[in-house]
Protein backbone atom coordinates (compact mmCIF):
# COMPACT_ATOMS: atom_id res chain seq x y z
CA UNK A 1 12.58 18.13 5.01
CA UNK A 2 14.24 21.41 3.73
CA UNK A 3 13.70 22.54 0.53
CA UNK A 4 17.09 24.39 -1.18
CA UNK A 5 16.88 27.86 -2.44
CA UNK A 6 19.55 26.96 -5.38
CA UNK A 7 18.57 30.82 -6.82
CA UNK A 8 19.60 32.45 -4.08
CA UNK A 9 23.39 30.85 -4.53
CA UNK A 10 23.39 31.62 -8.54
CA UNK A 11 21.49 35.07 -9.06
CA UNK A 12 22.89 38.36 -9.83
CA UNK A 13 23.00 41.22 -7.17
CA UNK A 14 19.94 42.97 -8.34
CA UNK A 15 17.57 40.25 -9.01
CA UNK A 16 15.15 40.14 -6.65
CA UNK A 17 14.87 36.47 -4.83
CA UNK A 18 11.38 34.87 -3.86
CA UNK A 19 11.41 33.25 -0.54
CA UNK A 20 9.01 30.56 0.25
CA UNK A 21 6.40 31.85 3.14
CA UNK A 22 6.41 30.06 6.13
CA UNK A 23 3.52 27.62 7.15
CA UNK A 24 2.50 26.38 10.03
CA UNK A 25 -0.03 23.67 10.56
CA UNK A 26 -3.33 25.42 11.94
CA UNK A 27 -5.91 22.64 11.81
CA UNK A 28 -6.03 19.00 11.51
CA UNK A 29 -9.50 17.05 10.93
CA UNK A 30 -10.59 13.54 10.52
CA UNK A 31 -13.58 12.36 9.65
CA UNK A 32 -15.02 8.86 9.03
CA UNK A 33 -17.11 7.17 5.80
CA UNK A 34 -18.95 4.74 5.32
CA UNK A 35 -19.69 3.05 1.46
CA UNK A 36 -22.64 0.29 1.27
CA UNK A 37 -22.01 -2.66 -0.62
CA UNK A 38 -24.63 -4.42 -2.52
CA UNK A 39 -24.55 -6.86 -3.33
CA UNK A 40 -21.45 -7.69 -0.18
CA UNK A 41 -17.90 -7.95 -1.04
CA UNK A 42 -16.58 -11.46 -0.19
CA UNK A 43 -12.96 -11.20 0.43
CA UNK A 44 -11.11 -14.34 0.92
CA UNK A 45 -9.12 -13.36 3.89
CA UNK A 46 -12.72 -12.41 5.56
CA UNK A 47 -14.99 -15.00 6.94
CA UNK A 48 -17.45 -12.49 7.00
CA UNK A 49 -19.12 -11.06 3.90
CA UNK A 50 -18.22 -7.16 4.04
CA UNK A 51 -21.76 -5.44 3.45
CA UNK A 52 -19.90 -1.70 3.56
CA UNK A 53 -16.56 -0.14 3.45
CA UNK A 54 -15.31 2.21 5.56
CA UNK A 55 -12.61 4.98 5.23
CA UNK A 56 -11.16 7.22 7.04
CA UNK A 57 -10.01 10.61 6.06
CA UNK A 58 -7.45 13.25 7.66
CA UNK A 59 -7.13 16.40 6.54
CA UNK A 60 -4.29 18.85 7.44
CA UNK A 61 -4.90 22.81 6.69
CA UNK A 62 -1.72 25.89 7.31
CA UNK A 63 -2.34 28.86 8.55
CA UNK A 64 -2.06 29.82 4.42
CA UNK A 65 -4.82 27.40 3.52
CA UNK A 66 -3.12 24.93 1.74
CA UNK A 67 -4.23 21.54 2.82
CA UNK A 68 -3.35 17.74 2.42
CA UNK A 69 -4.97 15.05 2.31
CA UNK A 70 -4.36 11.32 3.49
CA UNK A 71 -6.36 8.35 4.23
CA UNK A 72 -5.74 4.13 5.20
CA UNK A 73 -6.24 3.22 8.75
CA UNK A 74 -8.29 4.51 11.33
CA UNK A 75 -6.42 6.89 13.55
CA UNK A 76 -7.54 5.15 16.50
CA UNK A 77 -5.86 6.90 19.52
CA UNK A 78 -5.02 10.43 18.68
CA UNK A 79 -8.02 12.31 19.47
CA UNK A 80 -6.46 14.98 22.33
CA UNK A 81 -2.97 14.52 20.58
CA UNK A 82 -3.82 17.16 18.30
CA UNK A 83 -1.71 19.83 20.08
CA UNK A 84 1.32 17.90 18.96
CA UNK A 85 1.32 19.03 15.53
CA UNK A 86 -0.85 22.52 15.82
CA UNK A 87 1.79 25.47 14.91
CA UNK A 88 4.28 23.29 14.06
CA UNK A 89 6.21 23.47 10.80
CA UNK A 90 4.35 21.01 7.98
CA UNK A 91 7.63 20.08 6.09
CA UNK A 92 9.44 18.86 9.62
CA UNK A 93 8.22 15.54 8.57
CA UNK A 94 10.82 14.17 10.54
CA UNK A 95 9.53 15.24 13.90
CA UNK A 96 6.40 14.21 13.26
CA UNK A 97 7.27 10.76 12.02
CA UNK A 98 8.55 10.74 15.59
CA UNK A 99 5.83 11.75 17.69
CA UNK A 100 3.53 9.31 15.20
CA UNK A 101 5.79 6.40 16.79
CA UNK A 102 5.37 7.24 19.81
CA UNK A 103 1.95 7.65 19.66
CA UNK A 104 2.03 4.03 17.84
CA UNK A 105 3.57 2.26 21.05
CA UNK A 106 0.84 3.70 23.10
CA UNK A 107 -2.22 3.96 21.57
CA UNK A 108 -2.92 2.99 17.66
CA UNK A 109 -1.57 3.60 14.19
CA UNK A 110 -1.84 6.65 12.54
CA UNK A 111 0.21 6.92 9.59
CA UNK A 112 -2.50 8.38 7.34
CA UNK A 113 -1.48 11.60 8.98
CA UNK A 114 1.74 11.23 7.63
CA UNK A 115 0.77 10.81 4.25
CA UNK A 116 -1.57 13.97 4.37
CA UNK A 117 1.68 15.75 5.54
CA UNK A 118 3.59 14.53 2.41
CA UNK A 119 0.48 15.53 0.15
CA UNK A 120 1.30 18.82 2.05
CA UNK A 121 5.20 18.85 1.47
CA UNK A 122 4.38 18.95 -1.66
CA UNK A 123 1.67 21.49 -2.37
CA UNK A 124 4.33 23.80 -0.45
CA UNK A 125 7.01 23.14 -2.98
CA UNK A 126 5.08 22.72 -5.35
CA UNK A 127 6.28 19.00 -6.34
CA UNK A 128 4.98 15.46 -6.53
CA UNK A 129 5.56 13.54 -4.08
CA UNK A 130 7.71 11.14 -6.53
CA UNK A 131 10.23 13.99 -7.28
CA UNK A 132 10.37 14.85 -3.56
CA UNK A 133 11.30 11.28 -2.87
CA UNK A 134 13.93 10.70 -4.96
CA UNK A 135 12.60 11.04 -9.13
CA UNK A 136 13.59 8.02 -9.80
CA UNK A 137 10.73 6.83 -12.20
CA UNK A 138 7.21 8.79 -12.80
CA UNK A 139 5.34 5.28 -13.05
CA UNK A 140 5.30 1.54 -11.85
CA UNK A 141 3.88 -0.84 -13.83
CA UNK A 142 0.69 -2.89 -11.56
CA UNK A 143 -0.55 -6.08 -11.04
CA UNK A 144 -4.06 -6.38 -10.60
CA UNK A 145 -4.81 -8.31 -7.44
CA UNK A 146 -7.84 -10.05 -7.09
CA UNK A 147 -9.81 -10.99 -3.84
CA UNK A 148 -12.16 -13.14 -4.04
CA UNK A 149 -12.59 -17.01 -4.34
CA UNK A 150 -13.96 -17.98 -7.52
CA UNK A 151 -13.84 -21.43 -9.14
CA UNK A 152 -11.48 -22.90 -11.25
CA UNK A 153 -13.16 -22.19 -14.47
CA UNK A 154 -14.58 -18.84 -13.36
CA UNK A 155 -10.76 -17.94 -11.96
CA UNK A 156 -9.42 -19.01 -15.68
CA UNK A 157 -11.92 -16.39 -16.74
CA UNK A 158 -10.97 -13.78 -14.87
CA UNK A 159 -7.47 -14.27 -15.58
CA UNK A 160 -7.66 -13.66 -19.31
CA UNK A 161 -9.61 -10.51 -18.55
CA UNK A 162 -7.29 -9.13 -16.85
CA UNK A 163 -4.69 -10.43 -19.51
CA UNK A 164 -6.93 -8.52 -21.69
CA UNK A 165 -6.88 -5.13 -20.28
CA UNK A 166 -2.68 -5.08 -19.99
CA UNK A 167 -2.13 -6.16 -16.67
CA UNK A 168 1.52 -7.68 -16.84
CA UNK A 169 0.83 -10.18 -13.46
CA UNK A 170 -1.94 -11.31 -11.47
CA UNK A 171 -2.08 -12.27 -7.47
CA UNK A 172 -4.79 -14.89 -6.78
CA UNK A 173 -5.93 -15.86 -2.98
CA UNK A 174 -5.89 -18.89 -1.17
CA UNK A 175 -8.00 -19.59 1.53
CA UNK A 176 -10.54 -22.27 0.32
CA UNK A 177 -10.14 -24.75 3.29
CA UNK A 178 -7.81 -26.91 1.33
CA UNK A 179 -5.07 -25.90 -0.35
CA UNK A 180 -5.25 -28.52 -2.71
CA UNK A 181 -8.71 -26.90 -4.08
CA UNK A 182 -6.46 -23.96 -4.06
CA UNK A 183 -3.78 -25.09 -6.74
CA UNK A 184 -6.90 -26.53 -8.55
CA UNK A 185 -7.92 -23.09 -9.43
CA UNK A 186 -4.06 -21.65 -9.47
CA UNK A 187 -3.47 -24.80 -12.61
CA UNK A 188 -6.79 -23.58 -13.96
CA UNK A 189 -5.69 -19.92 -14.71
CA UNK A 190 -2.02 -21.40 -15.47
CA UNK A 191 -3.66 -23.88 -18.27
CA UNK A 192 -5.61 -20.82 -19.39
CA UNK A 193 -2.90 -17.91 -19.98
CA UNK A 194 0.09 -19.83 -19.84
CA UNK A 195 3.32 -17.40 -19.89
CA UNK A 196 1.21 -14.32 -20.42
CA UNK A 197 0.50 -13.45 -17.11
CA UNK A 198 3.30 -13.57 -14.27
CA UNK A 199 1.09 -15.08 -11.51
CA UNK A 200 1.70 -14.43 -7.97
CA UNK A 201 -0.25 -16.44 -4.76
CA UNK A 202 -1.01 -14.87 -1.35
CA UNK A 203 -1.60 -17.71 1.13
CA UNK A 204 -2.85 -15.34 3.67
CA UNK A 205 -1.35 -16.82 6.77
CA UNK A 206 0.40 -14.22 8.41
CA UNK A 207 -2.73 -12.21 10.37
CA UNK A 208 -6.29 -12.77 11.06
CA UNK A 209 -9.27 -10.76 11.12
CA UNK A 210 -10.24 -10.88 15.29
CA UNK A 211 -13.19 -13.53 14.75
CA UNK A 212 -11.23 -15.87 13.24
CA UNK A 213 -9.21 -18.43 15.09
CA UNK A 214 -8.04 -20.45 12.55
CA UNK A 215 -3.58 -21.61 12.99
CA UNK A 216 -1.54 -20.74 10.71
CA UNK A 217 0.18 -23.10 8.17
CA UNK A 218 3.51 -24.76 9.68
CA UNK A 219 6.77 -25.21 7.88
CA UNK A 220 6.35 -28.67 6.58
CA UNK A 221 2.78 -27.47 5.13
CA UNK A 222 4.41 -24.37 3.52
CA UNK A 223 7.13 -25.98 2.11
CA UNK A 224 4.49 -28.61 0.71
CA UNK A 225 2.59 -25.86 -1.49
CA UNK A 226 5.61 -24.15 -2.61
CA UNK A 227 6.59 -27.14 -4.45
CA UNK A 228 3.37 -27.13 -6.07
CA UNK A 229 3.95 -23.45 -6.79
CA UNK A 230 7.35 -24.05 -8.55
CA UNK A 231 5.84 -26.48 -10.60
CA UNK A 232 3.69 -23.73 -11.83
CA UNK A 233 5.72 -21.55 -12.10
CA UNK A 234 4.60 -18.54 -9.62
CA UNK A 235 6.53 -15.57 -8.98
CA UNK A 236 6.15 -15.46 -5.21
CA UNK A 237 4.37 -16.83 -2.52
CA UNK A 238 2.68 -13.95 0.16
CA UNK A 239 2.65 -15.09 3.48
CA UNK A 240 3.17 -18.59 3.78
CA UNK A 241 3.30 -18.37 7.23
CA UNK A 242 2.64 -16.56 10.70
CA UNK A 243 4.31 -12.70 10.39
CA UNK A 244 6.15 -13.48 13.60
CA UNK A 245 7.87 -17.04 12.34
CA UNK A 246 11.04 -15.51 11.38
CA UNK A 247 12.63 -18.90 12.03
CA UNK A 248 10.29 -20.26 9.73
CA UNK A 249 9.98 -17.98 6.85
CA UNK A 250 13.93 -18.16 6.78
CA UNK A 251 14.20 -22.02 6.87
CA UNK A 252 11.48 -22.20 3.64
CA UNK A 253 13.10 -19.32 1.99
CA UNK A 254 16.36 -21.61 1.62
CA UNK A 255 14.24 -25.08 1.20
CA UNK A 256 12.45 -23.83 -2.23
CA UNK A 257 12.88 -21.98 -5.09
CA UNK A 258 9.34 -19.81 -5.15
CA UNK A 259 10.41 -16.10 -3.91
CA UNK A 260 8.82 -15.39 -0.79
CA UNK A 261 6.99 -12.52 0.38
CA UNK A 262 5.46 -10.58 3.36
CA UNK A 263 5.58 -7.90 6.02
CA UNK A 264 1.98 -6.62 5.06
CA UNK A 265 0.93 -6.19 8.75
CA UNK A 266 4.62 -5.49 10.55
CA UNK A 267 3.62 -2.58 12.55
CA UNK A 268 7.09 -1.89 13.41
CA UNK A 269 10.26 -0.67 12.04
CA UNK A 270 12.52 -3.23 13.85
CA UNK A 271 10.26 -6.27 13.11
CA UNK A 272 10.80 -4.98 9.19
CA UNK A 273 14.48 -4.67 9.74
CA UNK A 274 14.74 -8.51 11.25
CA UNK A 275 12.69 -9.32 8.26
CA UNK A 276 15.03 -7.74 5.83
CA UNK A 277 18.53 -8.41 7.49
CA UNK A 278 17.42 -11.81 9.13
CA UNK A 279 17.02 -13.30 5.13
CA UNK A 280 13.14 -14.18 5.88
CA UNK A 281 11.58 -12.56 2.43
CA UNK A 282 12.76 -11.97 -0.89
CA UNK A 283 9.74 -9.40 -1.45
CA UNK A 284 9.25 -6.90 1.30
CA UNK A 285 5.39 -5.77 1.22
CA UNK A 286 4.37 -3.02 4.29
CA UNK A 287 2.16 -0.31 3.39
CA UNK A 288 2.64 3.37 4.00
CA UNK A 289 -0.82 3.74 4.49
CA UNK A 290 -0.50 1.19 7.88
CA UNK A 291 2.96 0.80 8.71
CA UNK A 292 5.28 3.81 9.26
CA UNK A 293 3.56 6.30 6.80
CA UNK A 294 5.44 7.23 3.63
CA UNK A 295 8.49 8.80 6.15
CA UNK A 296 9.35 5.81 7.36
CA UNK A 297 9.09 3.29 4.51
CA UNK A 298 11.62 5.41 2.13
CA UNK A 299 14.38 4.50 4.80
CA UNK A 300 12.39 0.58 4.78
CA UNK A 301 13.00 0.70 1.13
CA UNK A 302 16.52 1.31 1.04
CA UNK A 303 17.27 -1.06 3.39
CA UNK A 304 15.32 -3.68 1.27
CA UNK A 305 17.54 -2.28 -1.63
CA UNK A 306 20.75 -2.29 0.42
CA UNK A 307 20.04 -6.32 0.77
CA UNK A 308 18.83 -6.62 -2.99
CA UNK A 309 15.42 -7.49 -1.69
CA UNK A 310 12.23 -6.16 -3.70
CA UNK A 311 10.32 -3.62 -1.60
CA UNK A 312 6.97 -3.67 -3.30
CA UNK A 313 3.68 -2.22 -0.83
CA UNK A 314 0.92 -4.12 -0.15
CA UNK A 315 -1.58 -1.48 -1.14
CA UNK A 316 -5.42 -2.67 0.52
CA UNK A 317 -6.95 0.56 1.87
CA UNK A 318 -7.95 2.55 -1.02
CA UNK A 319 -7.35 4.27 -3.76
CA UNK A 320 -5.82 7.16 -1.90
CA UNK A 321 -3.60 4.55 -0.36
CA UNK A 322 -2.49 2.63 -3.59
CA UNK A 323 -1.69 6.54 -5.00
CA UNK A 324 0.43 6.87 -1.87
CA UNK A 325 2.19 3.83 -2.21
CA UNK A 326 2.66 4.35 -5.89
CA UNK A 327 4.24 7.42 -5.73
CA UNK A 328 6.95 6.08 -2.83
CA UNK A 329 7.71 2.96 -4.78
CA UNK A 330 8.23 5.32 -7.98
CA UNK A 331 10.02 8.04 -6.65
CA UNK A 332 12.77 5.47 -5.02
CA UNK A 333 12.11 2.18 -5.34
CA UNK A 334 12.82 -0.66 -8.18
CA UNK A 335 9.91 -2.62 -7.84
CA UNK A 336 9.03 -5.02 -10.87
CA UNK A 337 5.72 -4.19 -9.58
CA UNK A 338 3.17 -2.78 -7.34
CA UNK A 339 -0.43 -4.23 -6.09
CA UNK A 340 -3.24 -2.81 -7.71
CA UNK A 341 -6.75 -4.18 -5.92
CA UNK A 342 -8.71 -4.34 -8.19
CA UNK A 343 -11.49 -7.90 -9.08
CA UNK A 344 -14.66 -6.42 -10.51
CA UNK A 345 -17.62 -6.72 -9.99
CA UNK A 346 -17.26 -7.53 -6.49
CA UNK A 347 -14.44 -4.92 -6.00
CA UNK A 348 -14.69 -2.29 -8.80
CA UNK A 349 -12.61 1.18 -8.88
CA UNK A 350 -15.89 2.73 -7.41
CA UNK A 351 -15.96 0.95 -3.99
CA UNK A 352 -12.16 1.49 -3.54
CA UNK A 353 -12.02 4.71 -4.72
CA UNK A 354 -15.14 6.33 -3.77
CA UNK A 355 -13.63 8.90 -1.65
CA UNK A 356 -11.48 10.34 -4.75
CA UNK A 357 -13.42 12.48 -7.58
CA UNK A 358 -10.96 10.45 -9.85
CA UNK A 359 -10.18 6.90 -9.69
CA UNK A 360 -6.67 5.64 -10.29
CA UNK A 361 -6.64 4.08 -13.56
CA UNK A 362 -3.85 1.87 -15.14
CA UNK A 363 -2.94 2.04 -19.20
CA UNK A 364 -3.43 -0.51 -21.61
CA UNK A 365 -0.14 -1.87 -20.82
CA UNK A 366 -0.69 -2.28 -17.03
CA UNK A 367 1.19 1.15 -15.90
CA UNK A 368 0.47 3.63 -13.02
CA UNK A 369 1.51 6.97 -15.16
CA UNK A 370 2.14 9.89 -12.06
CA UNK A 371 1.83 13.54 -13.34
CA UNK A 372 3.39 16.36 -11.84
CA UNK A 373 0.46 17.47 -9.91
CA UNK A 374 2.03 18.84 -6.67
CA UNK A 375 1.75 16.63 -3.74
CA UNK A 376 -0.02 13.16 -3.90
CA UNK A 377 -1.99 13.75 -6.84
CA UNK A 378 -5.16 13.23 -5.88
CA UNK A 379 -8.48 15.58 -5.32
CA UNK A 380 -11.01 14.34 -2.94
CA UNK A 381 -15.22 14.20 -3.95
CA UNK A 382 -16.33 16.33 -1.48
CA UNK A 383 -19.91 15.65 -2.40
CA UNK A 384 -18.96 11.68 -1.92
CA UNK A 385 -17.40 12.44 1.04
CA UNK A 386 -20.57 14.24 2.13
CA UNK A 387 -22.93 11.81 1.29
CA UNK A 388 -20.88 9.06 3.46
CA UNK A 389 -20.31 10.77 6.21
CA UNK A 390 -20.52 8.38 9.84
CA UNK A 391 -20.14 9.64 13.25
């Protein structure tokens, strides 16, 4: 990424013209924290209670001091890669997409790096990262997305507090052991806000947590809740299915009206593309903070554009994540929406945003304002940070 000296085309003889310095990247660090939950966070995709939350954080300094900051997945696998990006240019975000790939098919997924490295980009130039990805908007408006499993009545609840506090739509999980205790709750919060709320469903079937050994839905059993989701009218339906069963997210995409969605968990750019050009989704959810980093969803994006499909990240890391996301979607993408975790108590702004001495907030009327802050927007709590240090 090369950043235009326009003043140097337009100035007059004798003015004198500013270059940027040059910066190279002199350190990178990554440390690991750890939040304790209590009382545990019971997340429906989790058949374990989650009794702390863990983050990771990269950090990546120039030989001018400037430094960026990223976080989502773990960075398994690229301890001893460091040398790969040590004196190298920050803004070549390119290359280092690249070598982040590659690094990807052999060992693990590191993306957060490259979302420290656009945090960077834009300390440099002294831009958001929105502008530097195309300006297109300066906010997205959220929908909160809840996580837990309550009952009916207690889900009806919920609903109108959200409805309360301006959130425009609401994403509700399935996982109860029978999906018709599922639409139970799903007519519940229906009955209870009616039109207000645009209500989305995730049926979590596309991944599992590595304990659980549970099958995914089939066809026939997808198509067989999505008629009970038209009849309530939900906006889409999040993985109905395995993330591999392009055969069968296609087939259900034509068989019912409900939009569908997924691609949380693709870890690659090709499986996306089949996704996209294959007709499998009408929503288009991978994360930046997981999948590709924020280099390679833009060109993700615009594919999902190119095919009039909604490219809209799943956002379940953190805050610093979400604030990643947000700024991608904004600064190029159309989305209606974008996920905004969020189901208090159980999963307040201070567990998902501990690691950030301010928490991403949403108006009264549901938006995600961006400033002009330069990079990502976000400062890090070093004394949180300190206090959860692991490892």
């Amino acid at each position: 990424m090369q950043v235009a000296n326009f003043s140097a085309l337009t100035a007059p003889p004798d003015m004198e013209i500013c270059a940027m310095p040059d910066h190279k990247i002199a350190s990178i660090r990554i440390t690991q924290h750890r939040l304790e939950l209590n009382p545990a966070f019971i997340a429906s995709w989790d058949s374990k209670p989650r009794v702390h939350f863990d983050a990771t954080l990269v950090r990546v300094t120039t030989d001018t001091g400037l430094v960026g900051y990223g976080s989502g997945d773990l960075m398994v696998g690229f301890k001893g890669h460091e040398s790969l990006f040590i004196g190298q240019d920050p803004l070549a975000v390119e290359r280092h997409h690249r070598v982040l790939s590659n690094i990807d098919f052999h060992y693990g997924r590191c993306w957060p790096l490259d979302l420290a490295l656009w945090d960077l980009a834009g300390k440099i130039t002294g831009q958001p990262c929105w502008k530097l990805l195309g300006g297109l908007s300066n906010r997205v408006r959220a929908y909160a997305s809840s996580g837990t499993l309550r009952d009916p009545g207690a889900m009806a609840e919920a609903a109108e507090r959200y409805l309360a506090q301006g959130f425009p739509a609401l994403k509700l999980r399935f996982h109860r052991g029978d999906w018709r205790d599922d639409v139970k709750a799903l007519e519940a919060v229906r009955a209870r806000v009616g039109e207000r709320l645009e209500l989305m469903v995730d049926c979590n079937q596309g991944w599992r947590q590595p304990w659980d050994t549970e099958a995914p839905w089939t066809l026939k059993d997808a198509v067989t809740v999505a008629r009970e989701l038209e009849r309530l009218g939900v906006y889409w339906m999040e993985e109905p299915l395995h993330r591999g069963d392009y055969h069968g997210m296609r087939a259900l995409r034509e068989l019912v009206d409900v939009r569908i969605a997924g691609g949380e968990m693709t870890r690659q750019a090709h499986e996306l593309r089949e996704l996209v050009t294959g007709g499998c989704v009408d929503v288009l959810q991978p994360d930046a903070a997981l999948v590709g980093g924020i280099t390679g969803l833009r060109r993700i994006a615009m594919l999902a554009q190119e095919h009039n499909i909604v490219f809209t990240p799943h956002t379940w890391t953190n805050g610093m994540g979400v604030m990643a996301n947000t700024q991608l979607v904004a600064g190029l993408g159309q989305a209606p929406f974008i996920e905004f975790p969020y189901d208090p108590p159980q999963w307040d702004l201070d567990r998902r945003d501990y690691m950030m001495a301010e928490p991403l907030v949403a108006d009264g009327d549901g938006w995600l304002n961006l400033s002009n802050a330069p990079g990502m927007g976000y400062t890090v709590d070093e004394a949180r940070l300190a206090k959860t240090l692991i490892g």
